[in-house]
N, C-alpha and C. Protein backbone atom coordinates (compact mmCIF):
# COMPACT_ATOMS: atom_id res chain seq x y z
N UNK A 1 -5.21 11.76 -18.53
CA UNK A 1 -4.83 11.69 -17.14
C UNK A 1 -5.30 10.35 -16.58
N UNK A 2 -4.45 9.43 -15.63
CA UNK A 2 -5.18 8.48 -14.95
C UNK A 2 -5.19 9.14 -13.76
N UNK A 3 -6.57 8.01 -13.30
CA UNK A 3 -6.93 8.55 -12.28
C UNK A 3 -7.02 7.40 -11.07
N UNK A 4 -6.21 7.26 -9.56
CA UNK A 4 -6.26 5.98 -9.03
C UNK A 4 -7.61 6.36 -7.90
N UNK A 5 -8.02 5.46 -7.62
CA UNK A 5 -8.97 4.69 -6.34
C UNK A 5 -8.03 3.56 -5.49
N UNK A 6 -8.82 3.44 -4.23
CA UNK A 6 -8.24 2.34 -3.21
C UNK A 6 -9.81 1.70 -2.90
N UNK A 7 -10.16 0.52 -3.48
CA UNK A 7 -11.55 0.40 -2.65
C UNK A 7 -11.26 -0.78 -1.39
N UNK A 8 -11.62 -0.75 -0.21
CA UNK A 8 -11.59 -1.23 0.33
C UNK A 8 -12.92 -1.74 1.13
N UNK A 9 -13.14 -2.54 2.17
CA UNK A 9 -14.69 -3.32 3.21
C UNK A 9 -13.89 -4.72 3.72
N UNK A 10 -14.65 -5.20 4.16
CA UNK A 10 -14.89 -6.59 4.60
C UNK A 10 -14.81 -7.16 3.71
N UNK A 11 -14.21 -8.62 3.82
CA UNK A 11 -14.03 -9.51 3.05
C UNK A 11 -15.99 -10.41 2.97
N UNK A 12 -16.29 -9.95 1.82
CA UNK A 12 -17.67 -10.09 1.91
C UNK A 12 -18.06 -9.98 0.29
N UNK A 13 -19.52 -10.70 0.16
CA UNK A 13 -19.80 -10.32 -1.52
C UNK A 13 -20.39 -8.42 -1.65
N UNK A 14 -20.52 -7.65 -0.63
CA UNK A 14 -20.25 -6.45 -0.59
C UNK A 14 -19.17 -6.27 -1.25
N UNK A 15 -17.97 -6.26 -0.82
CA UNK A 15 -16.94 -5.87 -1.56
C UNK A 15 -16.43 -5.90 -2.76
N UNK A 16 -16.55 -7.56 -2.85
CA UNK A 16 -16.61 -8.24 -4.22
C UNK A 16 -17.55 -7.39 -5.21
N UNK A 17 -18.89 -6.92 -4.66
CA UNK A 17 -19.92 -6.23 -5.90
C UNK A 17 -19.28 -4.69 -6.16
N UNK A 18 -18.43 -3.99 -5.09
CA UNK A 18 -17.90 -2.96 -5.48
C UNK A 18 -16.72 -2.68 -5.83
N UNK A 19 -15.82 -3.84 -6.16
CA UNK A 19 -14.40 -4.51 -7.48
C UNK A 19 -15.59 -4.35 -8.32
N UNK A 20 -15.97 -5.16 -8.71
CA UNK A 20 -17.62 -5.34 -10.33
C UNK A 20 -18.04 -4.31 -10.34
N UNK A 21 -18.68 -3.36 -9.77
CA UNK A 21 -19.02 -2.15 -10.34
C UNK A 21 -18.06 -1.10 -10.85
N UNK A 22 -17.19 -1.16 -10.30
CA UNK A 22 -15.97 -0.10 -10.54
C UNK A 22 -15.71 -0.91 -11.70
N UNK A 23 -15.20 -1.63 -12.19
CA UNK A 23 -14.52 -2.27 -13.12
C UNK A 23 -15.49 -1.92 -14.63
N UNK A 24 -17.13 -1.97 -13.79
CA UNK A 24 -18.37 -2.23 -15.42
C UNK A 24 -18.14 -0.73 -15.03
N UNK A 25 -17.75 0.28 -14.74
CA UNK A 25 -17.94 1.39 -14.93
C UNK A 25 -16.28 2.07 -15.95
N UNK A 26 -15.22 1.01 -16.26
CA UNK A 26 -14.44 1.39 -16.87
C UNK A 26 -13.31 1.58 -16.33
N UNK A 27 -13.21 1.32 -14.83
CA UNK A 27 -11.83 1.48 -14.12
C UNK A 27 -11.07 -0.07 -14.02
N UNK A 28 -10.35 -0.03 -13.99
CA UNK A 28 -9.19 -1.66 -14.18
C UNK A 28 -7.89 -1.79 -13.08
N UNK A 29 -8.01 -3.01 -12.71
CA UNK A 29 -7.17 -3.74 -11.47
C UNK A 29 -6.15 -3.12 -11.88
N UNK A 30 -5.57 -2.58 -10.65
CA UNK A 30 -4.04 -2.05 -10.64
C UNK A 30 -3.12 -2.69 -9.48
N UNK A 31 -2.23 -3.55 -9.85
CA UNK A 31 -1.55 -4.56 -8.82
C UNK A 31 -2.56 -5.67 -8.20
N UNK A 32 -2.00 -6.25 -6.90
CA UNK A 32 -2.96 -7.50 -6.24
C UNK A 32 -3.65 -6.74 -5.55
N UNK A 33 -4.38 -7.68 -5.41
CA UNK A 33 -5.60 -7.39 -3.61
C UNK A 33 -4.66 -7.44 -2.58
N UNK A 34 -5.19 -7.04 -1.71
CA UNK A 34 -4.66 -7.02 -0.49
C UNK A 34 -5.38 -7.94 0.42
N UNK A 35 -5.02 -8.30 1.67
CA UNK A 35 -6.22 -9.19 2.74
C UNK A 35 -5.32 -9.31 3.92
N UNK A 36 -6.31 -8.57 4.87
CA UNK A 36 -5.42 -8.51 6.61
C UNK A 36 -6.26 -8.83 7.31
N UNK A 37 -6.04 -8.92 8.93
CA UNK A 37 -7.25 -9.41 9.55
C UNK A 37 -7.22 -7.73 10.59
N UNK A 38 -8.40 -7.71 10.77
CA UNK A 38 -8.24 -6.49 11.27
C UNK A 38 -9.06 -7.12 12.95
N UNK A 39 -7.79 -6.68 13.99
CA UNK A 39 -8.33 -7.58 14.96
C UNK A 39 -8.91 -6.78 15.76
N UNK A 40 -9.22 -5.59 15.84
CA UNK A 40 -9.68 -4.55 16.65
C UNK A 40 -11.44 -5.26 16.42
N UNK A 41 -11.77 -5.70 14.80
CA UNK A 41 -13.04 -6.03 15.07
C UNK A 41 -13.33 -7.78 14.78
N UNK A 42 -11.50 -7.98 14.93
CA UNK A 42 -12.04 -9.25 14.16
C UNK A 42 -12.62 -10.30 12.95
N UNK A 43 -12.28 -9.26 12.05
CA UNK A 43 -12.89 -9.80 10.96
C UNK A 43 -11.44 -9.38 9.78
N UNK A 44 -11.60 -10.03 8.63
CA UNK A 44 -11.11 -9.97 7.44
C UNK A 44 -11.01 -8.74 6.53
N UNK A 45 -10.20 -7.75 6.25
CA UNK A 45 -10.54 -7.12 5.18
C UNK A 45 -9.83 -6.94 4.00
N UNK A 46 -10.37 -6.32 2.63
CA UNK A 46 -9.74 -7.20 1.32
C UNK A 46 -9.58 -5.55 1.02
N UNK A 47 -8.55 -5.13 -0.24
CA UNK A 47 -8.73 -3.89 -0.57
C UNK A 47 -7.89 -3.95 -1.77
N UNK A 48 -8.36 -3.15 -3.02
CA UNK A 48 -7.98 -3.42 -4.18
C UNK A 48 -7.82 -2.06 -4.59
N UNK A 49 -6.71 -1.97 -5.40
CA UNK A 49 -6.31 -0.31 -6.11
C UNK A 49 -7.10 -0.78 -7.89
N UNK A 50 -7.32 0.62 -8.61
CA UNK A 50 -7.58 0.14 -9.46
C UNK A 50 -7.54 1.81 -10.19
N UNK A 51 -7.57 1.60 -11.90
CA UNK A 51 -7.31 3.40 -12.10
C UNK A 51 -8.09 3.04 -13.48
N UNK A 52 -8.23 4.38 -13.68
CA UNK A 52 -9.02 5.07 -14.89
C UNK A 52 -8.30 5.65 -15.28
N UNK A 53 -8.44 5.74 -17.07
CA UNK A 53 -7.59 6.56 -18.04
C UNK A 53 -9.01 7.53 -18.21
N UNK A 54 -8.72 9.13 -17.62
CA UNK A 54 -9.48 9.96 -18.29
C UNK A 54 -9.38 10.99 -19.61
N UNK A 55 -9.81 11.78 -20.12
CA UNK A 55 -9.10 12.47 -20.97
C UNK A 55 -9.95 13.79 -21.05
N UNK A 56 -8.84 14.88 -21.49
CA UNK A 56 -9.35 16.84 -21.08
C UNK A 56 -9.85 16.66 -20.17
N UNK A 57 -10.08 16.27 -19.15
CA UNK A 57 -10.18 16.85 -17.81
C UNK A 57 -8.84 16.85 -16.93
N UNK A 58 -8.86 18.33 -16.77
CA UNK A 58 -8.08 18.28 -15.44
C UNK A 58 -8.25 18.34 -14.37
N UNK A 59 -7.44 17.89 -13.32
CA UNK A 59 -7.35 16.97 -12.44
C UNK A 59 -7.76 17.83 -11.12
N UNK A 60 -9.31 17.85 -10.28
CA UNK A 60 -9.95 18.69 -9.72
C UNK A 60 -10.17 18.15 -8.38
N UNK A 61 -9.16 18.14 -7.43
CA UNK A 61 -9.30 18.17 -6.16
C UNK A 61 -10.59 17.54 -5.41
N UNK A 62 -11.53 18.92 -5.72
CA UNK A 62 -12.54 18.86 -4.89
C UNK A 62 -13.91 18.05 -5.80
N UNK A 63 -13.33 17.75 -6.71
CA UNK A 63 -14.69 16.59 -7.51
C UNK A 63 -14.16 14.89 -7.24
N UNK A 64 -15.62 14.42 -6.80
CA UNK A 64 -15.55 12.94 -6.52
C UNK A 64 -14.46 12.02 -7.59
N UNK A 65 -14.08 10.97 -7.39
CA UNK A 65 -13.37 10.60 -8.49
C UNK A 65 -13.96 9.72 -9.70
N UNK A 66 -15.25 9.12 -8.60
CA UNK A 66 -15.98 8.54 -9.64
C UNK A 66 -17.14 9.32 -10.58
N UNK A 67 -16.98 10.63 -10.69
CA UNK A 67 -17.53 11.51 -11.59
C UNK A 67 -16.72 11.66 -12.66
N UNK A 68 -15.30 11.09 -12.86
CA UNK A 68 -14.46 11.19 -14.01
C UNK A 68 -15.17 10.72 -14.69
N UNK A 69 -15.75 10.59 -16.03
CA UNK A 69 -15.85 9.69 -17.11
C UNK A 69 -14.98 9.79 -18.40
């Protein structure tokens, strides 16, 4: 089964470290980044899709997604 995520924040090395962790944890870029300005606060934000190939598990609603391994 794959499994997708949307991570999104501020255009910041926050964000940037949570693309890198997701990725050292086995999940992989799916399409481009995104980047809008969000003017309600004024600032930049970046947001990246990205998916995991899991396997025998099926696909459980109510469990986090980053508990797939």
């Amino acid at each position: 089964m794959q499994i997708y995520r949307f991570l999104s924040g501020e255009d910041d090395s926050a964000f940037c470290y949570k693309v890198t962790k997701a990725l050292s944890e086995g999940w992989v870029l799916h399409g481009s980044p995104t980047y809008a300005y969000d003017a309600a606060v004024k600032k930049m934000k970046c947001g990246q899709a990205v998916t995991k190939v899991v396997t025998d598990q099926p696909y459980d609603p109510d469990k986090k997604l980053v508990d797939y391994r």
